[in-house]
N, C-alpha and C. Protein backbone atom coordinates (compact mmCIF):
# COMPACT_ATOMS: atom_id res chain seq x y z
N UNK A 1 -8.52 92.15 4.52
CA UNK A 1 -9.39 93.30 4.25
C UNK A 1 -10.74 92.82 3.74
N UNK A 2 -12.20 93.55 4.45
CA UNK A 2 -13.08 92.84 3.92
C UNK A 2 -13.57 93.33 2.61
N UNK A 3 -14.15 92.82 1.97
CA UNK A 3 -14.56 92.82 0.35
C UNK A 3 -15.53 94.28 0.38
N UNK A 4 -15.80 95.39 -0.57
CA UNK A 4 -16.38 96.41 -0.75
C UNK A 4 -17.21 96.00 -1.78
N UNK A 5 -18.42 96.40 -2.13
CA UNK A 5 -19.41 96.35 -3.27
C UNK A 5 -20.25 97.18 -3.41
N UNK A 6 -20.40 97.82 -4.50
CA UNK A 6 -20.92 99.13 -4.78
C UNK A 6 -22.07 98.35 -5.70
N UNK A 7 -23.17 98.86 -5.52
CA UNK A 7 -24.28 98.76 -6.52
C UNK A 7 -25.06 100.82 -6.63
N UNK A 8 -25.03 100.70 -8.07
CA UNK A 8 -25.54 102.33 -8.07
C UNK A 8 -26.73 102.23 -9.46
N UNK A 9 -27.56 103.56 -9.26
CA UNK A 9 -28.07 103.36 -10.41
C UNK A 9 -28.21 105.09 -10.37
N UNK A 10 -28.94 105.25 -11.89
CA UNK A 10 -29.07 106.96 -11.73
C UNK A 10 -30.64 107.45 -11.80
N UNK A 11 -31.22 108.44 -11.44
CA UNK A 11 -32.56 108.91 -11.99
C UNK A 11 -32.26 110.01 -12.46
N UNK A 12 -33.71 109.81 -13.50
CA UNK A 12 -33.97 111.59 -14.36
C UNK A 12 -35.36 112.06 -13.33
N UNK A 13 -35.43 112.48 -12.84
CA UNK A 13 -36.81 113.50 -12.70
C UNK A 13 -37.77 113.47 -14.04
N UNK A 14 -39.23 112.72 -14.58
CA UNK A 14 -39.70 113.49 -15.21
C UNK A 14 -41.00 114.66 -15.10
N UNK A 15 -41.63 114.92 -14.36
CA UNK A 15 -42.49 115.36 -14.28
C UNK A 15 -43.12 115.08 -12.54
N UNK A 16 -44.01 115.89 -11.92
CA UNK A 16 -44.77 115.85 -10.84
C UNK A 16 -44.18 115.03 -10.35
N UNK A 17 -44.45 113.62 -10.08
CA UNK A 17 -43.98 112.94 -9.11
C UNK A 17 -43.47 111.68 -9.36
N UNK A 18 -43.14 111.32 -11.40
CA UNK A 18 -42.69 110.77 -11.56
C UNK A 18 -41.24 110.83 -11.88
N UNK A 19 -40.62 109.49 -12.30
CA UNK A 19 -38.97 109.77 -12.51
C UNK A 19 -38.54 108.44 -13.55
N UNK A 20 -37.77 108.28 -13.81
CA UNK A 20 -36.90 107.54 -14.82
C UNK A 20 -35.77 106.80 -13.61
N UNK A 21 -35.67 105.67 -13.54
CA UNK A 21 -34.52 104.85 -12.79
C UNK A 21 -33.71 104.15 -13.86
N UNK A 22 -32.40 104.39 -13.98
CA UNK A 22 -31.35 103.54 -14.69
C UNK A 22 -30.84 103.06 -14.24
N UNK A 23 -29.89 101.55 -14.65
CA UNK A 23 -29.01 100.84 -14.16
C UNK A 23 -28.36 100.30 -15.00
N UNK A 24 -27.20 101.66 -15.22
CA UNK A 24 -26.34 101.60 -16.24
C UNK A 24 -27.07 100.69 -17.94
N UNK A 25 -26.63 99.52 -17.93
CA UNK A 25 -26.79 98.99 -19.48
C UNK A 25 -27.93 97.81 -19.54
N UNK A 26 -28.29 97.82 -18.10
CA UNK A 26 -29.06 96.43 -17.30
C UNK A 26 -30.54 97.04 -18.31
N UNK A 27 -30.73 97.59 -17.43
CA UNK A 27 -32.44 98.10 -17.75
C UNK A 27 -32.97 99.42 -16.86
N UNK A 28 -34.12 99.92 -17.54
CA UNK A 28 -34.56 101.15 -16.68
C UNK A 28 -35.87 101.08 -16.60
N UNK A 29 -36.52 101.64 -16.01
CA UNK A 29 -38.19 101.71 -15.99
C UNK A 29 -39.03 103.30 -14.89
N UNK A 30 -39.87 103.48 -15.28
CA UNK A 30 -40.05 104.61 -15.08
C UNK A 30 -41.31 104.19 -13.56
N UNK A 31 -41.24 104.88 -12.78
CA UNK A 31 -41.82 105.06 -11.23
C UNK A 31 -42.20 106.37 -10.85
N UNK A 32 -43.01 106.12 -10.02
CA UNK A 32 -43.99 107.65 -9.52
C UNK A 32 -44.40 107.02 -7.95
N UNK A 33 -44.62 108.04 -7.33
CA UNK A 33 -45.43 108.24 -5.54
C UNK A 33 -46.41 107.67 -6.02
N UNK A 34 -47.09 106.54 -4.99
CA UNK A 34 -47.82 105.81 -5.64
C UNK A 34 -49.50 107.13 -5.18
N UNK A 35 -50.73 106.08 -5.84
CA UNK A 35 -52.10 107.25 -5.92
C UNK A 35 -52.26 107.90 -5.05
N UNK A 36 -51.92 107.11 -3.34
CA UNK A 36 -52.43 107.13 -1.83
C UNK A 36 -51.31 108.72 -1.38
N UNK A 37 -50.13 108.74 -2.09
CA UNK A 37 -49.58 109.85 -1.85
C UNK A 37 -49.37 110.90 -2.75
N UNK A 38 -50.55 111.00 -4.06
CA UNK A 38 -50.82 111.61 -5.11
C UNK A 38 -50.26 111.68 -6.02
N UNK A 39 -50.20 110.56 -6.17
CA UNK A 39 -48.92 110.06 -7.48
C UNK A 39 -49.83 109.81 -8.26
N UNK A 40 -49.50 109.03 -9.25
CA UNK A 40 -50.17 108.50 -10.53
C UNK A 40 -50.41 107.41 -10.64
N UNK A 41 -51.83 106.39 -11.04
CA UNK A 41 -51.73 105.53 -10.96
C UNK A 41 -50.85 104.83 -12.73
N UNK A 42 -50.98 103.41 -12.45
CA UNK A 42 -50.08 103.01 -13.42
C UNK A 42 -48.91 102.60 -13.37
N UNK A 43 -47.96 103.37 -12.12
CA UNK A 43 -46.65 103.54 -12.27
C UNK A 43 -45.76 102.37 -11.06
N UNK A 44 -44.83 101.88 -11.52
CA UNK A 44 -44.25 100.95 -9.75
C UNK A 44 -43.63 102.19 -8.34
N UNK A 45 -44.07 102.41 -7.36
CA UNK A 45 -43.86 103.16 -6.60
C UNK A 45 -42.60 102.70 -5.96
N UNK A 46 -41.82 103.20 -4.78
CA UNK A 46 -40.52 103.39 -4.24
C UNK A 46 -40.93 101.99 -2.90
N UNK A 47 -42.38 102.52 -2.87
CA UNK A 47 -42.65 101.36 -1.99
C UNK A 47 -42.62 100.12 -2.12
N UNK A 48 -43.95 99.82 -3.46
CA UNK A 48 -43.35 98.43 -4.18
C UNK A 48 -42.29 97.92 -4.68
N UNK A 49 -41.19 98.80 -4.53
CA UNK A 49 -39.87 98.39 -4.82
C UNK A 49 -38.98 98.00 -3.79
N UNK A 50 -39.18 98.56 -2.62
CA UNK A 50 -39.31 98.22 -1.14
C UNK A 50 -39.36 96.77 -0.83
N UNK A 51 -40.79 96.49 -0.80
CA UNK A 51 -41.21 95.56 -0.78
C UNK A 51 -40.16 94.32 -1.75
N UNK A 52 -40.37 94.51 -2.71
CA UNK A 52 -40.06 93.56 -3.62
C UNK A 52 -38.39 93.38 -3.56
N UNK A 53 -37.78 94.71 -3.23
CA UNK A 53 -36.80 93.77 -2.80
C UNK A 53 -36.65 92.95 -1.71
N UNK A 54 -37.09 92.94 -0.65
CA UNK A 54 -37.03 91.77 0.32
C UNK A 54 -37.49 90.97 -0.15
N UNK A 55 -38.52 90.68 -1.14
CA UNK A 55 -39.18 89.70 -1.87
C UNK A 55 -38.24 88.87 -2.79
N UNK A 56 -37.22 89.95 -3.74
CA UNK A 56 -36.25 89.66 -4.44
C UNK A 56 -35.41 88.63 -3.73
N UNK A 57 -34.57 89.35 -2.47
CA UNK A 57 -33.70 88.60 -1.71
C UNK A 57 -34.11 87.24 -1.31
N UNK A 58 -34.94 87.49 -0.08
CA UNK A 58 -35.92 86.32 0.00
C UNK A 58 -35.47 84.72 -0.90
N UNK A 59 -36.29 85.28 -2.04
CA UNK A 59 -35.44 83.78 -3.24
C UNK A 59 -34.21 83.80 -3.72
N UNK A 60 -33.30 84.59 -4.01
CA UNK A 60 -32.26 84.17 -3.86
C UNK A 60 -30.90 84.20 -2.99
N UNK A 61 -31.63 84.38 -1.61
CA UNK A 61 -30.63 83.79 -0.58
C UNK A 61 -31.40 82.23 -0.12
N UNK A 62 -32.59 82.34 -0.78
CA UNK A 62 -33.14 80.54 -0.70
C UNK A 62 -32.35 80.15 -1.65
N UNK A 63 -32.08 80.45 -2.84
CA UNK A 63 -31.38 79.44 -4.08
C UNK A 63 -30.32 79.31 -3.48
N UNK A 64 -29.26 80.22 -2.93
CA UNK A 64 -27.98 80.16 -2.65
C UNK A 64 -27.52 78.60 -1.81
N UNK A 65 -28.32 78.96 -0.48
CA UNK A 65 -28.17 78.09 0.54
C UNK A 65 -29.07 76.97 0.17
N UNK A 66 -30.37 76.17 -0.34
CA UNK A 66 -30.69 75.27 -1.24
C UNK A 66 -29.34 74.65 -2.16
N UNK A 67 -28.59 74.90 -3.19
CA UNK A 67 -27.98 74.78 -3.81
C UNK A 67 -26.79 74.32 -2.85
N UNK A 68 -26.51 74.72 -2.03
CA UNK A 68 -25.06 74.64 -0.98
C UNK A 68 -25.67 73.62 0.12
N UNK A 69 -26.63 73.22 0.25
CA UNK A 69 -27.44 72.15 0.95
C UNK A 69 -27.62 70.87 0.31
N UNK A 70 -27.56 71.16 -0.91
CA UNK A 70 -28.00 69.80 -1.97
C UNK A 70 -29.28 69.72 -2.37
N UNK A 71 -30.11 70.88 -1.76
CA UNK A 71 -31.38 70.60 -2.24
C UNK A 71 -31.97 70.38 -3.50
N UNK A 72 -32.89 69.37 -4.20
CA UNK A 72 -33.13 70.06 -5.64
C UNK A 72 -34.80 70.26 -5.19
N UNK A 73 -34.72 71.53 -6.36
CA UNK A 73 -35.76 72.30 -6.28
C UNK A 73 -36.69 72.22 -7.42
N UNK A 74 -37.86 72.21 -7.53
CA UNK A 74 -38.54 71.51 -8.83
C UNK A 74 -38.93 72.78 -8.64
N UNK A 75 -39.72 73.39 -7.82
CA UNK A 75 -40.45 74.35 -8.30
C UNK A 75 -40.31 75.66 -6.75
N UNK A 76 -40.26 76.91 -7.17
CA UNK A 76 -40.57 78.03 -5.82
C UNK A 76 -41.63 79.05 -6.69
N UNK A 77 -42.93 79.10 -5.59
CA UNK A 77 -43.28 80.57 -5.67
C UNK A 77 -43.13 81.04 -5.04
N UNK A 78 -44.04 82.54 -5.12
CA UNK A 78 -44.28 83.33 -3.68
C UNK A 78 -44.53 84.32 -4.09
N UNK A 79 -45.50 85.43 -2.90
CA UNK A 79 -45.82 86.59 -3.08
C UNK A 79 -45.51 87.11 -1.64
N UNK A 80 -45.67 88.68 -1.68
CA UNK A 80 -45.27 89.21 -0.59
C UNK A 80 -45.80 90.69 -0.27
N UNK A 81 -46.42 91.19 0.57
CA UNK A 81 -47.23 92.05 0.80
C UNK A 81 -46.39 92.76 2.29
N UNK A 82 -46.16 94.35 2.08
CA UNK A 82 -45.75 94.67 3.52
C UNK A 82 -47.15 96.03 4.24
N UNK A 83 -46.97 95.93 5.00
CA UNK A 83 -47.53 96.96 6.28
C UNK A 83 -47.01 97.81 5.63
N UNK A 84 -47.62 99.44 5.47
CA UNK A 84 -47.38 100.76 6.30
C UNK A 84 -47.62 100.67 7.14
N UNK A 85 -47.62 101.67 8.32
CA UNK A 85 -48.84 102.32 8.67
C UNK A 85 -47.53 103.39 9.60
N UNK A 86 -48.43 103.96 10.34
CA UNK A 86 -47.84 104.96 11.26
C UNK A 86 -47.34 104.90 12.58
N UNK A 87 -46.12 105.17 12.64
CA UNK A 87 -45.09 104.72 14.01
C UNK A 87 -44.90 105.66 15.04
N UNK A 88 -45.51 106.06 15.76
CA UNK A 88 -44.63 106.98 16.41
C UNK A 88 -44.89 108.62 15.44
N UNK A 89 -45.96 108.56 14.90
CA UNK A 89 -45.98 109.88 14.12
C UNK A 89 -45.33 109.41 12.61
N UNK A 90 -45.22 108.70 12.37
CA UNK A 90 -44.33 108.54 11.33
C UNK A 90 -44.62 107.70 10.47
N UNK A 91 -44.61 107.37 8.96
CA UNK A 91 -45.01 106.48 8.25
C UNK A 91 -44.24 105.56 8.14
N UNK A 92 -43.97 104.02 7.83
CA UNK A 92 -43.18 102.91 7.83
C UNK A 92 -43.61 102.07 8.02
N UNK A 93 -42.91 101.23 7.19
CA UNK A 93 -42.78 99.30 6.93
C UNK A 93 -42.75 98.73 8.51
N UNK A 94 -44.05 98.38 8.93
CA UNK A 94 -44.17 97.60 10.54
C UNK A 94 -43.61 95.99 9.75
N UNK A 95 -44.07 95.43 8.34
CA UNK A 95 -43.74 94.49 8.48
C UNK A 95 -43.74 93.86 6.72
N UNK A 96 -43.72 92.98 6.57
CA UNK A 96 -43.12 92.23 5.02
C UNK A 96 -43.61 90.71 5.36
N UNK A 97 -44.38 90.25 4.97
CA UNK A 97 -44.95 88.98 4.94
C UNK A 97 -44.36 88.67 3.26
N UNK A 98 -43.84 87.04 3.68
CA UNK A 98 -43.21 86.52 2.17
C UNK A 98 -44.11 84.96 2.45
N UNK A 99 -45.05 84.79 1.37
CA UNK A 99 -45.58 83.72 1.39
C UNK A 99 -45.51 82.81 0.14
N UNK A 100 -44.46 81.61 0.44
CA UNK A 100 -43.27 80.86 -0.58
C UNK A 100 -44.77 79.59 -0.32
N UNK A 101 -44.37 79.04 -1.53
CA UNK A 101 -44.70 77.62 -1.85
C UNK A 101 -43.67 76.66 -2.72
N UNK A 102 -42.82 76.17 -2.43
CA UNK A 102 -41.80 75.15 -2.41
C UNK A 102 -42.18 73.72 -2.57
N UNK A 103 -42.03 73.43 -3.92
CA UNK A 103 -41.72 71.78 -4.40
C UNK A 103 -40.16 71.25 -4.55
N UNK A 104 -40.54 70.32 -3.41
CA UNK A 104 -38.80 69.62 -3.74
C UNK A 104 -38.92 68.09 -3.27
N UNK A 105 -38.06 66.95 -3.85
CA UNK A 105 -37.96 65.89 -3.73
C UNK A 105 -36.63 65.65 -2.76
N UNK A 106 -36.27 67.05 -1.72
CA UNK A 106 -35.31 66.39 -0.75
C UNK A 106 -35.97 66.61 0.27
N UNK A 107 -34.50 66.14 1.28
CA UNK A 107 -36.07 66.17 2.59
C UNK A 107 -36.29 68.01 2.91
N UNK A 108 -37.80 67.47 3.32
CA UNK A 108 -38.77 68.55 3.74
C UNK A 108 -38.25 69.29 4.98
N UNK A 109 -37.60 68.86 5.61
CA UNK A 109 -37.18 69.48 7.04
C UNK A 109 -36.27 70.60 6.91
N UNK A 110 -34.83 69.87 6.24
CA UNK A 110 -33.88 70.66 5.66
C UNK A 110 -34.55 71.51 4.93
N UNK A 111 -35.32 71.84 4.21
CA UNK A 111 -35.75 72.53 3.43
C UNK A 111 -36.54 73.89 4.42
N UNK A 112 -37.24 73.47 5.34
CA UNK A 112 -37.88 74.05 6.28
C UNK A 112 -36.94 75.13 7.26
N UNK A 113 -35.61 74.14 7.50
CA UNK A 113 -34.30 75.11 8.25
C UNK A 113 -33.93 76.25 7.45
N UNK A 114 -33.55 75.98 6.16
CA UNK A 114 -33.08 76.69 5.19
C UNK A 114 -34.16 77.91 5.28
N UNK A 115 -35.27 77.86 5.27
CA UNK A 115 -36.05 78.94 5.34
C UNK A 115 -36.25 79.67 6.44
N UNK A 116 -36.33 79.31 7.26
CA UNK A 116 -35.61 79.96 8.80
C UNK A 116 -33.86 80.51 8.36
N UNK A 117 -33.22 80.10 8.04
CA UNK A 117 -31.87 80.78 7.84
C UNK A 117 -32.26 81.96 7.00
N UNK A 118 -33.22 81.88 6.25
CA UNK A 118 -33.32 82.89 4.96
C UNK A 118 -33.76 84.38 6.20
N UNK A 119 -34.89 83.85 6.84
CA UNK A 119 -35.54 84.95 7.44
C UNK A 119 -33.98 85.82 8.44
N UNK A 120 -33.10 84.93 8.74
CA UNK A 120 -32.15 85.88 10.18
C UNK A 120 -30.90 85.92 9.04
N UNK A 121 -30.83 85.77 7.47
CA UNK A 121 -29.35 86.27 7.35
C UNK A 121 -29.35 86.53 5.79
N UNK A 122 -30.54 87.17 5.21
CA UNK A 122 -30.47 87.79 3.91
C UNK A 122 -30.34 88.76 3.76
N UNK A 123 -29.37 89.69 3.03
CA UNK A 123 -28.39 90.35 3.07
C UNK A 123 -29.54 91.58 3.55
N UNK A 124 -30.53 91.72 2.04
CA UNK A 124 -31.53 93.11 2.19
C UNK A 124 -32.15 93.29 3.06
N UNK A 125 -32.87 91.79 3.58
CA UNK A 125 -33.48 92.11 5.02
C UNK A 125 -32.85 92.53 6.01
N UNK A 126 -31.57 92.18 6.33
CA UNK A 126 -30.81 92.42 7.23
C UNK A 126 -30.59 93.83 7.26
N UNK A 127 -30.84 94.36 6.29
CA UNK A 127 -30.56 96.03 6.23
C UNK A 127 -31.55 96.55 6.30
N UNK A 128 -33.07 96.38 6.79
CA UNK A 128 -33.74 97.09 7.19
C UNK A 128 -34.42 96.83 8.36
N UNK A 129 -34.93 98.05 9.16
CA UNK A 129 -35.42 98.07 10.10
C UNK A 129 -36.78 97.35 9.92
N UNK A 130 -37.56 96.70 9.17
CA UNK A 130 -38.54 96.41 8.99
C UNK A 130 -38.48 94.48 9.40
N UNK A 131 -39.57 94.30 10.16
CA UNK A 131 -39.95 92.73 10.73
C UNK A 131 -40.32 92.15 9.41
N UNK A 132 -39.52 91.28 8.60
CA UNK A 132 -39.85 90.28 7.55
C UNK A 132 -40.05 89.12 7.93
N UNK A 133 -41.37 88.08 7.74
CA UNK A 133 -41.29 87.37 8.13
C UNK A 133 -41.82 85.96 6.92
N UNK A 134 -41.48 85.01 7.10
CA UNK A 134 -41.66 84.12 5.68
C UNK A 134 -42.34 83.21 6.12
N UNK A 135 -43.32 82.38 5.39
CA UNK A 135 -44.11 81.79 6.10
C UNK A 135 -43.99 80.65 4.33
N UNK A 136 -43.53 79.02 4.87
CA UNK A 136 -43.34 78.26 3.36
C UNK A 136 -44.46 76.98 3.61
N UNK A 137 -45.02 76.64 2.25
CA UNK A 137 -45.82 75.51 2.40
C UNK A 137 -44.81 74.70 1.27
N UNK A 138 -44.22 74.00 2.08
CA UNK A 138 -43.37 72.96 1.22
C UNK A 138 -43.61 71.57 1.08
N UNK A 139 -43.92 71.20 -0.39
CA UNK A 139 -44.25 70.15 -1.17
C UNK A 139 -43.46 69.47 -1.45
């Protein structure tokens, strides 16, 4: 039987277009529609959260498979920026650019595959319709 995993969290509604996100005992933080859809500025939007999780995943389905490779890793950044725009009448993520910078003292190649594996089999990306694509300058 294959394995089930539930991840949940709750919101409060507070006001216009902001809200309250919980996760259980972890942590919470408060989010709004970002300015462009008359939200408030200040606040992390549904989008940048979007984003950031493929950003999230991204590094740690690199740590996973790094670690299960033998790689050692001195140092990872990265930032990551996605597309709106309009599809077909419709608003949506055309795309997710993840731009990693990677220091490591194993080899560079392996390191280079591993990041190609990241792009075709991380869990979050894999669950969206959106083109993520990673682009690493490895040191």
């Amino acid at each position: 039987m294959e394995k089930k995993f539930i991840f949940s969290n709750t919101l409060k509604w507070n006001n216009e277009y902001q809200a309250s996100m919980f996760f259980a005992d972890k942590a919470s933080f408060e989010f709004a529609t970002p300015p462009e859809f008359h939200g408030t500025e200040g606040f992390i939007s549904p989008e940048e959260l979007f984003v950031a999780s493929a950003h999230a995943c991204c590094l740690t389905t690199f740590i996973a498979k790094a670690k299960k490779a033998g790689i050692n890793l001195m140092s990872y950044e990265s930032s990551a920026e996605g597309i709106l725009e309009k599809v077909d009448g419709q608003l949506m993520f055309t795309k997710i650019a993840v731009k990693s910078k990677i220091k490591t003292d194993s080899d560079k190649e392996k390191v280079r595959k591993i990041v190609r594996q990241v792009e075709q089999s991380a869990l979050v990306i894999n669950s969206m319709k959106t083109n993520v694509l990673i682009e690493a300058i490895i040191e």
